[in-house]
PDB file of N, CA and C in Angstrom:
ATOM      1  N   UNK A   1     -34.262-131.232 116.512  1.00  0.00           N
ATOM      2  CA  UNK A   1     -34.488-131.844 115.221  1.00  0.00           C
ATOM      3  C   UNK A   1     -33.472-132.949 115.026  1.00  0.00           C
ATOM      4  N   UNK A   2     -33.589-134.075 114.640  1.00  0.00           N
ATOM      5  CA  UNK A   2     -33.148-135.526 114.217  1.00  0.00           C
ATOM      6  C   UNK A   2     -32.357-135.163 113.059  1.00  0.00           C
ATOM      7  N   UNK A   3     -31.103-136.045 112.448  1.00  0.00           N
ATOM      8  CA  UNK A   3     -30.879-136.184 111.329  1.00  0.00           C
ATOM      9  C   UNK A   3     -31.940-136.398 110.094  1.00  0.00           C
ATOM     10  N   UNK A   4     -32.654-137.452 111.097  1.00  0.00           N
ATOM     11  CA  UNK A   4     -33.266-138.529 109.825  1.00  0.00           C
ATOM     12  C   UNK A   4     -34.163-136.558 109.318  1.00  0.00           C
ATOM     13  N   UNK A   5     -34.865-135.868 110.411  1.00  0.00           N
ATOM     14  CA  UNK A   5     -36.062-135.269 110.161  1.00  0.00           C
ATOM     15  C   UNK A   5     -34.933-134.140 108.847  1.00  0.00           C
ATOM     16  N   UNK A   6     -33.998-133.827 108.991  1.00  0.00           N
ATOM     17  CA  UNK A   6     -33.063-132.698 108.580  1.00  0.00           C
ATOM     18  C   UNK A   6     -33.222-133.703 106.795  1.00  0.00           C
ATOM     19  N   UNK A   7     -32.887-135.027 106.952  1.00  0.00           N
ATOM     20  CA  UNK A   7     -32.626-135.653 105.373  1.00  0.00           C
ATOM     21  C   UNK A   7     -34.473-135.679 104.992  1.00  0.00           C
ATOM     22  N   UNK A   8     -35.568-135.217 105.741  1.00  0.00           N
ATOM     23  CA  UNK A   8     -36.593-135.732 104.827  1.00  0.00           C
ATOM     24  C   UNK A   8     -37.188-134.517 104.829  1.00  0.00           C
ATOM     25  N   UNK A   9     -36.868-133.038 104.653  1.00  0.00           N
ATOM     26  CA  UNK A   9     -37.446-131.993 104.096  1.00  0.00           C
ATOM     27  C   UNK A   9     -37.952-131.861 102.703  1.00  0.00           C
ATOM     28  N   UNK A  10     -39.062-132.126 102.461  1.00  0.00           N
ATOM     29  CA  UNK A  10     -39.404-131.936 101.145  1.00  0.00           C
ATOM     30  C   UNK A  10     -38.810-130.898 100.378  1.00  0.00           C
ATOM     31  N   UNK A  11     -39.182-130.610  98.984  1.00  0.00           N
ATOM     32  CA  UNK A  11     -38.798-129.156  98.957  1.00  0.00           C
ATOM     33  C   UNK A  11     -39.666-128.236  99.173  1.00  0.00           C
ATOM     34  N   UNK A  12     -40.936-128.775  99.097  1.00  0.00           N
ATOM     35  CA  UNK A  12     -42.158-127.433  99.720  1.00  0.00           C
ATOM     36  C   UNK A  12     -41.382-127.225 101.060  1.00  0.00           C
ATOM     37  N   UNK A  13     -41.046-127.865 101.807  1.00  0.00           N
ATOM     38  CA  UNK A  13     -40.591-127.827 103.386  1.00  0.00           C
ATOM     39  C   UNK A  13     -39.646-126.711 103.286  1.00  0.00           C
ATOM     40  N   UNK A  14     -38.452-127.359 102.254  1.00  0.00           N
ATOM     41  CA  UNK A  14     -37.227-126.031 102.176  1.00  0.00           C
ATOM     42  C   UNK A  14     -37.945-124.892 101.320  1.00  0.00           C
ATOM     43  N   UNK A  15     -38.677-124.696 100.667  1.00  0.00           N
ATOM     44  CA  UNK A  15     -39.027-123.363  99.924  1.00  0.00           C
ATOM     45  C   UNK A  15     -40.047-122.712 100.979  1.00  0.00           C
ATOM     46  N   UNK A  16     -40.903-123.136 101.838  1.00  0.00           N
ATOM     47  CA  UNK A  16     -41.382-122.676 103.297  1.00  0.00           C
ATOM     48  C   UNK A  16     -39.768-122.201 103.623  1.00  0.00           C
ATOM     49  N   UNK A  17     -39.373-122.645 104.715  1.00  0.00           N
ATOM     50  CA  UNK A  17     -37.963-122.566 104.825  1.00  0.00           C
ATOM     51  C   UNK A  17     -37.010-120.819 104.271  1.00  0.00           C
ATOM     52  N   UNK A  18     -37.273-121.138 103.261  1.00  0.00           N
ATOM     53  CA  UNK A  18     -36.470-120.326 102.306  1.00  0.00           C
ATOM     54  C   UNK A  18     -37.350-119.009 102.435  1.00  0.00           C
ATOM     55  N   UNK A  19     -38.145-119.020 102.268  1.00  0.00           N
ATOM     56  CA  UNK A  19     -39.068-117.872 102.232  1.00  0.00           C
ATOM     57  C   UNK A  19     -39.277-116.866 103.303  1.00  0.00           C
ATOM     58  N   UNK A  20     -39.404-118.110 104.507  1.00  0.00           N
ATOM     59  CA  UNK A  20     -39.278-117.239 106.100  1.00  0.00           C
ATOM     60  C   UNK A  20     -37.714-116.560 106.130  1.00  0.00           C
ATOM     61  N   UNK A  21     -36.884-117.478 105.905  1.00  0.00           N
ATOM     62  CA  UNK A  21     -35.486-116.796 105.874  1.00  0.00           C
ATOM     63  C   UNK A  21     -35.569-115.217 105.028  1.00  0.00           C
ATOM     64  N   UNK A  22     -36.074-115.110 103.815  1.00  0.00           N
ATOM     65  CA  UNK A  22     -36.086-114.158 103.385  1.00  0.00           C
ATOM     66  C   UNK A  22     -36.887-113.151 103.507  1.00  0.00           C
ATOM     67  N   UNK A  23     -37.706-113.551 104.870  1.00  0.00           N
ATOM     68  CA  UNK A  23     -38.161-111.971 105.722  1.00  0.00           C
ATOM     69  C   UNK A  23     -39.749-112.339 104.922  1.00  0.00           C
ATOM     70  N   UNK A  24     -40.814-113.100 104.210  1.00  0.00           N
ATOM     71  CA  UNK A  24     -41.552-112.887 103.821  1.00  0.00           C
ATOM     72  C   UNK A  24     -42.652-114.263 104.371  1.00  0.00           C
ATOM     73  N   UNK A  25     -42.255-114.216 105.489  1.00  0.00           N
ATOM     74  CA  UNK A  25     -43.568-115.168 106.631  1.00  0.00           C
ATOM     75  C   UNK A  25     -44.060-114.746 107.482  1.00  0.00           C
ATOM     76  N   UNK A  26     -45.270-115.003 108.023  1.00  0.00           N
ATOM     77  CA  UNK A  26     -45.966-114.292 108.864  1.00  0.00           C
ATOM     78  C   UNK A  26     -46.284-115.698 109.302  1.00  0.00           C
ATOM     79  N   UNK A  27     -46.434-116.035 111.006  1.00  0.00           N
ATOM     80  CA  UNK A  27     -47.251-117.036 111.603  1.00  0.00           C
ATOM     81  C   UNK A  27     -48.144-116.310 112.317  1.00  0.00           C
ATOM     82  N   UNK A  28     -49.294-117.219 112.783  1.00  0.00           N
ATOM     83  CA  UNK A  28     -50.183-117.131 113.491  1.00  0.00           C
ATOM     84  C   UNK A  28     -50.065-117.354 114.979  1.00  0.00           C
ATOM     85  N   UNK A  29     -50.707-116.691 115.691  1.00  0.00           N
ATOM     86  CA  UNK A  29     -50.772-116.810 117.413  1.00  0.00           C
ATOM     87  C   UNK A  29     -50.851-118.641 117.427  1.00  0.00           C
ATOM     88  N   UNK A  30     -50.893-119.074 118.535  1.00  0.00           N
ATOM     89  CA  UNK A  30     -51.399-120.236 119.006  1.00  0.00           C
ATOM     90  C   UNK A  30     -50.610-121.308 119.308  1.00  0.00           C
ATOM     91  N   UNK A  31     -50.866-122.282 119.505  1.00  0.00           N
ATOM     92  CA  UNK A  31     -49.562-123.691 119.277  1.00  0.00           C
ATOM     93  C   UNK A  31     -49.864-124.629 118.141  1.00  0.00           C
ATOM     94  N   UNK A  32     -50.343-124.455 117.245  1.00  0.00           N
ATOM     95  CA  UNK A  32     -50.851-124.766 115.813  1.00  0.00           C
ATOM     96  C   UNK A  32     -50.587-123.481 115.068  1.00  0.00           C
ATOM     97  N   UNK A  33     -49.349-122.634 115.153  1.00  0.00           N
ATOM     98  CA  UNK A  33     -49.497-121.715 114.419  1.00  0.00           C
ATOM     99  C   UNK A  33     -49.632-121.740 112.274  1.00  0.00           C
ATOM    100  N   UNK A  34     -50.276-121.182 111.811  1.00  0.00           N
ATOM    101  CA  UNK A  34     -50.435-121.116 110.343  1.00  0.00           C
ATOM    102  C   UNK A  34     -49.283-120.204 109.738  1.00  0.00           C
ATOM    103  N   UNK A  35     -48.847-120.867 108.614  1.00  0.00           N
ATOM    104  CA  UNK A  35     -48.240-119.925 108.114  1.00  0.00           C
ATOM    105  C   UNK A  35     -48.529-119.108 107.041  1.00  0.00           C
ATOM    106  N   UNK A  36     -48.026-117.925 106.625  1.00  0.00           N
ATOM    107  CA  UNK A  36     -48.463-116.953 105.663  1.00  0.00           C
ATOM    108  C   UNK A  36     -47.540-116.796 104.789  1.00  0.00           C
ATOM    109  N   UNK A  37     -47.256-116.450 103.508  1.00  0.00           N
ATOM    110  CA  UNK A  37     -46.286-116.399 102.675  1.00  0.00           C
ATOM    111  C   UNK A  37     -46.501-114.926 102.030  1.00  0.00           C
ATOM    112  N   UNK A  38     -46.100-113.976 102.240  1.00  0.00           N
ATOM    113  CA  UNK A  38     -46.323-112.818 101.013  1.00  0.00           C
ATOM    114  C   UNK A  38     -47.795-112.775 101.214  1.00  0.00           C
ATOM    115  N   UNK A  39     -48.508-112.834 102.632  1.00  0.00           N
ATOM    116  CA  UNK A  39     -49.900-112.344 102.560  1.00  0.00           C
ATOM    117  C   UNK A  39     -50.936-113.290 102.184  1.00  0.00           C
ATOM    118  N   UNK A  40     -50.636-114.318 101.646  1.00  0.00           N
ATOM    119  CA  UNK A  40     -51.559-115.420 101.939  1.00  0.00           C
ATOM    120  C   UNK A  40     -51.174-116.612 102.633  1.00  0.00           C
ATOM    121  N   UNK A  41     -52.478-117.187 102.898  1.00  0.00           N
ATOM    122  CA  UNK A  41     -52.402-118.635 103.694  1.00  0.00           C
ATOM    123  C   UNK A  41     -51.436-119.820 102.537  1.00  0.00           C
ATOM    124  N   UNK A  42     -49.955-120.383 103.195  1.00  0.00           N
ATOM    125  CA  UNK A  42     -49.804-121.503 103.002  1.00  0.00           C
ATOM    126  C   UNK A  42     -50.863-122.338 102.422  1.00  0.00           C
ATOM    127  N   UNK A  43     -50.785-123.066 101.735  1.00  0.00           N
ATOM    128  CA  UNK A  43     -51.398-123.918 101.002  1.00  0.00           C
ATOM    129  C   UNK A  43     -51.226-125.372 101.872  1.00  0.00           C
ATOM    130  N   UNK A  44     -50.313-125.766 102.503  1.00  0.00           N
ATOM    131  CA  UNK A  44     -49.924-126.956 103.216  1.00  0.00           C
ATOM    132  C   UNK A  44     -49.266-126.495 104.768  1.00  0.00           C
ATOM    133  N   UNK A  45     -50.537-126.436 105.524  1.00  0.00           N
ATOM    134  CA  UNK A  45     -50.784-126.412 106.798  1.00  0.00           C
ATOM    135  C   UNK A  45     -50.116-127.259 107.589  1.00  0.00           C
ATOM    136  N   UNK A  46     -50.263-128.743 106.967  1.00  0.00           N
ATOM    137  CA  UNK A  46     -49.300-129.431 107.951  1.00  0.00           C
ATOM    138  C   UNK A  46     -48.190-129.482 107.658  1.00  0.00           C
ATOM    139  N   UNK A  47     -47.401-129.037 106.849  1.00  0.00           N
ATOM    140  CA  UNK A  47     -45.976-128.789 106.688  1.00  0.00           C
ATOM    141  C   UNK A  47     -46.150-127.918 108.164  1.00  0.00           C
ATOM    142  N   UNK A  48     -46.428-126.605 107.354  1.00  0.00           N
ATOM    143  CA  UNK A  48     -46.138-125.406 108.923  1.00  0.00           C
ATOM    144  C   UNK A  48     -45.957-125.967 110.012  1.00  0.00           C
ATOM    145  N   UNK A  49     -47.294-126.425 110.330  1.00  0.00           N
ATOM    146  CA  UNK A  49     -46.986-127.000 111.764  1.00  0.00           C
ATOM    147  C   UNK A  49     -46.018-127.621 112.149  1.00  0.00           C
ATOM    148  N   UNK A  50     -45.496-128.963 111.094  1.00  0.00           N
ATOM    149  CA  UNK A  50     -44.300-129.831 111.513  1.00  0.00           C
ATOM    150  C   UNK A  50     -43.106-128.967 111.540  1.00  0.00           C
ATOM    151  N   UNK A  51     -42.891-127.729 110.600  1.00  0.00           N
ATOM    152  CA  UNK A  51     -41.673-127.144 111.125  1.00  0.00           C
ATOM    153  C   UNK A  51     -42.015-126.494 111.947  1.00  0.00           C
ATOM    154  N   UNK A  52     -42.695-125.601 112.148  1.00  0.00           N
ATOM    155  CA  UNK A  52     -43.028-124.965 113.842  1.00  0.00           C
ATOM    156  C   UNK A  52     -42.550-126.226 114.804  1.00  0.00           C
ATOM    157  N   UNK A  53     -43.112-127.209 114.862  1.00  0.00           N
ATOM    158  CA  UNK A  53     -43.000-128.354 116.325  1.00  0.00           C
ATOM    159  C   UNK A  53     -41.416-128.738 116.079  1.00  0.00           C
ATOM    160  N   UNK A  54     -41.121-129.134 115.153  1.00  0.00           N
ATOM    161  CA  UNK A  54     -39.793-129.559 115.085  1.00  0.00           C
ATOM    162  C   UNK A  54     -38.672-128.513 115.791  1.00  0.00           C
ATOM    163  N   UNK A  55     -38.912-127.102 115.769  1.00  0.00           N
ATOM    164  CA  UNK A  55     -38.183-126.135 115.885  1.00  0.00           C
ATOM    165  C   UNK A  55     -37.481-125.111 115.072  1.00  0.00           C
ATOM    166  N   UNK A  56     -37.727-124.913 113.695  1.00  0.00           N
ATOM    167  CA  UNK A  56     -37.502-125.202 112.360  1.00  0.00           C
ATOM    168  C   UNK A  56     -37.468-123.585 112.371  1.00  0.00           C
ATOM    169  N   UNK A  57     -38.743-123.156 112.451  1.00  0.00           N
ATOM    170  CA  UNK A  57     -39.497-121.434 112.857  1.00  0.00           C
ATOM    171  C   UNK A  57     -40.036-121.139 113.855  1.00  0.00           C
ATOM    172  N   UNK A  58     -40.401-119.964 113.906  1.00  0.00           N
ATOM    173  CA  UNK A  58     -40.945-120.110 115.134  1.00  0.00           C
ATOM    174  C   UNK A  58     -41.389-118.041 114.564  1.00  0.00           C
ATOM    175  N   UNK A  59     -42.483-117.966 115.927  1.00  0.00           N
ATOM    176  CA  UNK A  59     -42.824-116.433 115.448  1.00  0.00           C
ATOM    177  C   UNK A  59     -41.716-115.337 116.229  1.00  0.00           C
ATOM    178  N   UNK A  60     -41.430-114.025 115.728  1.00  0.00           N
ATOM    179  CA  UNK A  60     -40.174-113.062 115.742  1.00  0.00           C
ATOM    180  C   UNK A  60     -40.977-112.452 117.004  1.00  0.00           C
ATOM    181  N   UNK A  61     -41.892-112.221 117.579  1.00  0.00           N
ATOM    182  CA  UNK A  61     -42.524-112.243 118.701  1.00  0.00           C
ATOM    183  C   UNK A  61     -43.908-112.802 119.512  1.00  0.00           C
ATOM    184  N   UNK A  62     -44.155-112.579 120.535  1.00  0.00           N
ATOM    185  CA  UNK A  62     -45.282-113.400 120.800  1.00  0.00           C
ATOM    186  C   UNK A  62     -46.789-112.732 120.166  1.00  0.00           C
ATOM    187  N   UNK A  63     -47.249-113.376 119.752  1.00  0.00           N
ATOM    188  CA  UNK A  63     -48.985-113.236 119.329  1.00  0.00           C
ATOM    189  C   UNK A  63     -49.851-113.877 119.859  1.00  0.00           C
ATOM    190  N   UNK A  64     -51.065-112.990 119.677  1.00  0.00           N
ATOM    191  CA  UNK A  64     -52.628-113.648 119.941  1.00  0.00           C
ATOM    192  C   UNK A  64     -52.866-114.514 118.599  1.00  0.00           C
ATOM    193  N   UNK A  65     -53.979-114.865 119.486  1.00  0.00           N
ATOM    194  CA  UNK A  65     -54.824-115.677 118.176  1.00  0.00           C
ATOM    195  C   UNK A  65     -54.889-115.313 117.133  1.00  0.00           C
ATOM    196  N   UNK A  66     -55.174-114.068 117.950  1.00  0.00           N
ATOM    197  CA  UNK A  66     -56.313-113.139 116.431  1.00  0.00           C
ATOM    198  C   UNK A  66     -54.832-112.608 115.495  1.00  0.00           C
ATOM    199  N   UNK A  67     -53.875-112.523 115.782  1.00  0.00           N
ATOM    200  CA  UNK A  67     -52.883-112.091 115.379  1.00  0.00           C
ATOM    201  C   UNK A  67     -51.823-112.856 114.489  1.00  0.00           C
ATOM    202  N   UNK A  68     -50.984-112.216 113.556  1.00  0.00           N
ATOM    203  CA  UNK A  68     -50.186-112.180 112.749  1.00  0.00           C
ATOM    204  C   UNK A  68     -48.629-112.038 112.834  1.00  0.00           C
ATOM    205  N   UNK A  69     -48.076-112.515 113.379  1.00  0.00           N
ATOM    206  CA  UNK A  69     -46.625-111.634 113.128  1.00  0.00           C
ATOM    207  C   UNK A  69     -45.376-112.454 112.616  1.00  0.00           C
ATOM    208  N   UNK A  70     -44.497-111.608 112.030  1.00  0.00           N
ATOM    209  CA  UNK A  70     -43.602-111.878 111.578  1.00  0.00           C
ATOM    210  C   UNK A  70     -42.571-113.608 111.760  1.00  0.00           C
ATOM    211  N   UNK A  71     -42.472-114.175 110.964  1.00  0.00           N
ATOM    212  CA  UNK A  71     -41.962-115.635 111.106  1.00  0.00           C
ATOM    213  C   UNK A  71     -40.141-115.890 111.247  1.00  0.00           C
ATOM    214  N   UNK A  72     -39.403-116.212 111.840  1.00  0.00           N
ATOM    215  CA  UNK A  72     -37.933-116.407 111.580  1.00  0.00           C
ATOM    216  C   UNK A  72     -37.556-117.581 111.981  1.00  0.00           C
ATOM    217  N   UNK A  73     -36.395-117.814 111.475  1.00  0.00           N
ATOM    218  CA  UNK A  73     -36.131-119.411 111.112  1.00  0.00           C
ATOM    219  C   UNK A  73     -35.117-119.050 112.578  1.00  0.00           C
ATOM    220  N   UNK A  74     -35.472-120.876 113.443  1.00  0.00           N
ATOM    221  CA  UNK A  74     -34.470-120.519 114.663  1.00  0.00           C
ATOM    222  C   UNK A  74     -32.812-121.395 113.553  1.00  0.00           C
ATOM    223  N   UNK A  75     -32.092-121.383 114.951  1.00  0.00           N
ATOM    224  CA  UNK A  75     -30.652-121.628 114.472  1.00  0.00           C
ATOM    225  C   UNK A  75     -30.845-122.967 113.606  1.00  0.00           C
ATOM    226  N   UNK A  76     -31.671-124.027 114.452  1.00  0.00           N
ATOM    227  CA  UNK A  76     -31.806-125.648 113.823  1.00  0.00           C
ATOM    228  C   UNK A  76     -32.283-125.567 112.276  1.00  0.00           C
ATOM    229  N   UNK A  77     -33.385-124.594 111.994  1.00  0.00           N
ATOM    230  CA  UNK A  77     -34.035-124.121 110.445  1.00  0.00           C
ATOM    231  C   UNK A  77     -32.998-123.435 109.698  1.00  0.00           C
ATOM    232  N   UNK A  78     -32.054-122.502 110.323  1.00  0.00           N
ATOM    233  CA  UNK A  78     -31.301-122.294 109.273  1.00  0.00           C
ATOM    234  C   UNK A  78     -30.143-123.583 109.219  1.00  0.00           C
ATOM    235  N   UNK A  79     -29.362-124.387 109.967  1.00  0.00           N
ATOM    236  CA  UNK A  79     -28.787-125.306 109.714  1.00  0.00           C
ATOM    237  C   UNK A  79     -29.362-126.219 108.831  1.00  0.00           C
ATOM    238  N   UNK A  80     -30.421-126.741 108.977  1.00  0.00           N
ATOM    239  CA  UNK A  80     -31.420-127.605 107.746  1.00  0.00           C
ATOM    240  C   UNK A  80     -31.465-126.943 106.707  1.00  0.00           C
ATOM    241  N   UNK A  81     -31.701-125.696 106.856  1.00  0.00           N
ATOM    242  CA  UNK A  81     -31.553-125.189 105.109  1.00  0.00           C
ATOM    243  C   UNK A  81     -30.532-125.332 104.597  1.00  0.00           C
ATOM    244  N   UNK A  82     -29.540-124.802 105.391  1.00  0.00           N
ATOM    245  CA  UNK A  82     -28.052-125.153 104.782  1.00  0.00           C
ATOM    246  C   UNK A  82     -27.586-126.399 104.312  1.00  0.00           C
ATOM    247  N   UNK A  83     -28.157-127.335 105.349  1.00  0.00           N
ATOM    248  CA  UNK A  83     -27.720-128.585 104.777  1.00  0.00           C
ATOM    249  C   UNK A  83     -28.173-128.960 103.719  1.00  0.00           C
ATOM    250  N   UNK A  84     -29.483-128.833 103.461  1.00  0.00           N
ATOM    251  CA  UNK A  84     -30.450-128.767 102.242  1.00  0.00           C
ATOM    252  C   UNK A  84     -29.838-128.877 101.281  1.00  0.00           C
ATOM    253  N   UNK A  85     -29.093-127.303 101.151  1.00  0.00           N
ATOM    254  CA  UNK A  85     -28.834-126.960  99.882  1.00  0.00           C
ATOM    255  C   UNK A  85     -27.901-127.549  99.004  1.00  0.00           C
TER     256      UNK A  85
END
């Protein structure tokens, strides 16, 4: 992840962000994974994705398609949050 990408987190970006940190994300299998918040679908899909690709999150183990699992922020996502704040 870039500076510039770390200074242009929206705050939907950091409250995504914030949320996975606090244990309540679920991604989807795939390399387009979706994210889930408290059991429903994200509302802004391409956020997810850009922090998934950036390195931001990522899933707490590997999944299928068809599958669900748990979301955690790698080291670069929690440094961006921090800086965030």
């Amino acid at each position: 992840m870039t500076a510039s990408m770390e200074a242009e987190l929206t705050f939907r970006a950091r409250a995504m962000l914030r949320a996975v940190a606090a244990g309540r994300g679920e991604l989807s299998g795939g390399s387009e994974p979706d994210l889930y918040v408290d059991g429903l679908s994200c509302s802004d899909q391409v956020a997810a994705h850009e922090l998934a690709h950036a390195g931001l999150l990522r899933p707490a183990q590997p999944a299928s398609l068809s599958e669900r699992v748990r979301a955690e922020l790698t080291e670069a996502g929690a440094a961006a949050l921090d800086t965030a704040r």
